[in-house]
Protein backbone atom coordinates (compact mmCIF):
# COMPACT_ATOMS: atom_id res chain seq x y z
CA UNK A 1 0.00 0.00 0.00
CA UNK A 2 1.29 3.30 -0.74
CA UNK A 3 2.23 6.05 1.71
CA UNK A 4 0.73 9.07 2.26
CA UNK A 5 3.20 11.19 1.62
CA UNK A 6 2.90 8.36 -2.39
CA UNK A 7 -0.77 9.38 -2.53
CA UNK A 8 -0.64 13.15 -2.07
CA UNK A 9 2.41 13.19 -4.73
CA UNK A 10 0.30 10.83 -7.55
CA UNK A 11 -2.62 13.34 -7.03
CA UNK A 12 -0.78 16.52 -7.46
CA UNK A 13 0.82 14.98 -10.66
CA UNK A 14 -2.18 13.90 -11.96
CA UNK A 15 -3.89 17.48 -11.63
CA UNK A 16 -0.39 18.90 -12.63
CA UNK A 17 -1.11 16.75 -15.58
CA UNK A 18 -4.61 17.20 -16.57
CA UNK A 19 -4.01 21.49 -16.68
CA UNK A 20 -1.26 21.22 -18.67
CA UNK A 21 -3.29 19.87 -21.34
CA UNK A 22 -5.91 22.14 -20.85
CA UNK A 23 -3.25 25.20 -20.34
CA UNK A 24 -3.26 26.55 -24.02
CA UNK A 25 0.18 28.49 -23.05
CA UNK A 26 -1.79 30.27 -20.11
CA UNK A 27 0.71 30.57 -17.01
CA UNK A 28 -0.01 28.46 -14.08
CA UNK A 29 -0.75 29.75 -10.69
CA UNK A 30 0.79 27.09 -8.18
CA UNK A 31 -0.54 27.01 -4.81
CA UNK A 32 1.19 25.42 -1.79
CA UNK A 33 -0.04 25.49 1.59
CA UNK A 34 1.31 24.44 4.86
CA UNK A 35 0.44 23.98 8.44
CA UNK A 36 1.67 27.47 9.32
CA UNK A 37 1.48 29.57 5.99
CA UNK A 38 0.66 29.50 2.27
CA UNK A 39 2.49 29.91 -0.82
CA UNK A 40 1.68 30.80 -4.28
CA UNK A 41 3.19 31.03 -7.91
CA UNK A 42 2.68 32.14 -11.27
CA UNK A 43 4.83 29.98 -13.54
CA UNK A 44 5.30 29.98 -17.63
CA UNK A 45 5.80 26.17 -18.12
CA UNK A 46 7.11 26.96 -21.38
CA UNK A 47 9.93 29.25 -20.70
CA UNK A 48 10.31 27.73 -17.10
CA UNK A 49 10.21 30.71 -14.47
CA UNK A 50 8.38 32.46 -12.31
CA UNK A 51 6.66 35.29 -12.85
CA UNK A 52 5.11 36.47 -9.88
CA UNK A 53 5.13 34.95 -6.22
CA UNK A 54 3.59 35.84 -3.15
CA UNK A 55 3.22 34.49 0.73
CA UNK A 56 2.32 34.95 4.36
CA UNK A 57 6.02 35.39 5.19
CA UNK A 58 5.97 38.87 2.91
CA UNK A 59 7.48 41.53 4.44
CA UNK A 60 4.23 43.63 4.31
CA UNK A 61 2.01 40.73 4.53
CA UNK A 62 3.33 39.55 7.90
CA UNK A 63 2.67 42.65 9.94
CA UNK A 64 -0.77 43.03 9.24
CA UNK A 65 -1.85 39.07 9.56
CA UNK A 66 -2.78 37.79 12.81
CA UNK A 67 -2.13 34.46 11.74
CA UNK A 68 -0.46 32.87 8.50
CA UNK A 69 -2.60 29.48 8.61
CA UNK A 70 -6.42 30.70 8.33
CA UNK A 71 -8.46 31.87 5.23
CA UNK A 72 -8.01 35.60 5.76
CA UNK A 73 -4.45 35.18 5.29
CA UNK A 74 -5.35 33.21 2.17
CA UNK A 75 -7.24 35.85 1.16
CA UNK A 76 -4.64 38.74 1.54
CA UNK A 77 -2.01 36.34 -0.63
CA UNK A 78 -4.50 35.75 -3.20
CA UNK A 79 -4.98 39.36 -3.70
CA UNK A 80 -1.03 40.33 -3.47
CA UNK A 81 -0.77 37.80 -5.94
CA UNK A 82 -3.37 38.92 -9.14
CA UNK A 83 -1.72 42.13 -8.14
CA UNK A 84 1.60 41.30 -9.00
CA UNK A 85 0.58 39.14 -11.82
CA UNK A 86 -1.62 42.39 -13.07
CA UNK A 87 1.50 44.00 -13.27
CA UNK A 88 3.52 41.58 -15.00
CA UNK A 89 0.82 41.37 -17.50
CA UNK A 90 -0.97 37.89 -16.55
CA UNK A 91 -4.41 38.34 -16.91
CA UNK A 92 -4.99 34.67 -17.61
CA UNK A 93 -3.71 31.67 -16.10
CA UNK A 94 -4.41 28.03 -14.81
CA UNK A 95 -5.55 27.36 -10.80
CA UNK A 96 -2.82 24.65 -9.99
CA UNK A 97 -4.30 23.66 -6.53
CA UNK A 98 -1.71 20.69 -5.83
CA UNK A 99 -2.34 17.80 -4.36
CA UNK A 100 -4.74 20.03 -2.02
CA UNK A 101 -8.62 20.08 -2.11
CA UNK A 102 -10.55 23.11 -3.59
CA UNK A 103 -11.49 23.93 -0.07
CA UNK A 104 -11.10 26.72 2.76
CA UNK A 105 -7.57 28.33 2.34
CA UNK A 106 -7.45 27.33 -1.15
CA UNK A 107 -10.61 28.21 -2.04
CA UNK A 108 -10.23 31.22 -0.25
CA UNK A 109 -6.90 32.37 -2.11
CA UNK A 110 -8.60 31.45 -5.65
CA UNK A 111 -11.98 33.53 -5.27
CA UNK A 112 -9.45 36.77 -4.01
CA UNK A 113 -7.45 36.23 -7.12
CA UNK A 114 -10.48 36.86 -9.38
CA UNK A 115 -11.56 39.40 -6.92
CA UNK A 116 -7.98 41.31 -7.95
CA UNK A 117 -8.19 39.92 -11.43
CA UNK A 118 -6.86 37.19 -12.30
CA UNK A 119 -9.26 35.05 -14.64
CA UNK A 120 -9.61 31.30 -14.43
């Protein structure tokens, strides 16, 4: 039987998988979240770097979360982040969620990145 630590790898390459088909060049905005904080990335598969990148641990994040592990936080990155991407001219892109469900933090981070304006 696999491990856990097997399982959650085989589902985040499978969804890794299954929105790089449906990509169509769009970049892809990565999320990773921990027990303490969450990360997030906008990444151009093609050309292999990052465009824009935000987290709890943000200089002027930090100082105005109480926490870095609930869904306000989430909701503060998700908005630094369509932000940043606004500005380095990604309108469009591809929710990467991992091997995490589309639920509380990450939900939370997706629905401010529309609010901002990211589109996916």
């Amino acid at each position: 039987m696999a491990s856990r630590k097997e399982q959650l790898a085989r589902r985040a390459n499978r969804v890794r998988r299954q929105i790089k088909a449906v990509a169509n060049g769009r970049p892809r905005l990565s999320v990773h979240r921990s027990s303490k904080n969450i990360y997030v990335q906008v990444i151009d598969d093609v050309a292999g770097k990052t465009l824009a990148s935000a987290s709890t641990l943000d200089t002027d994040l930090r100082s105005s979360l109480k926490t870095g592990a609930d869904t306000a936080a989430a909701a503060a990155v998700g908005k630094l982040i369509a932000e940043r991407a606004v500005k380095a001219g990604v309108k469009e892109v591809v929710f990467d969620r991992g091997a995490f469900i589309y639920h509380g933090r990450i939900k939370a981070l997706a629905e401010a990145a529309r609010e901002g304006g990211l589109s996916f």
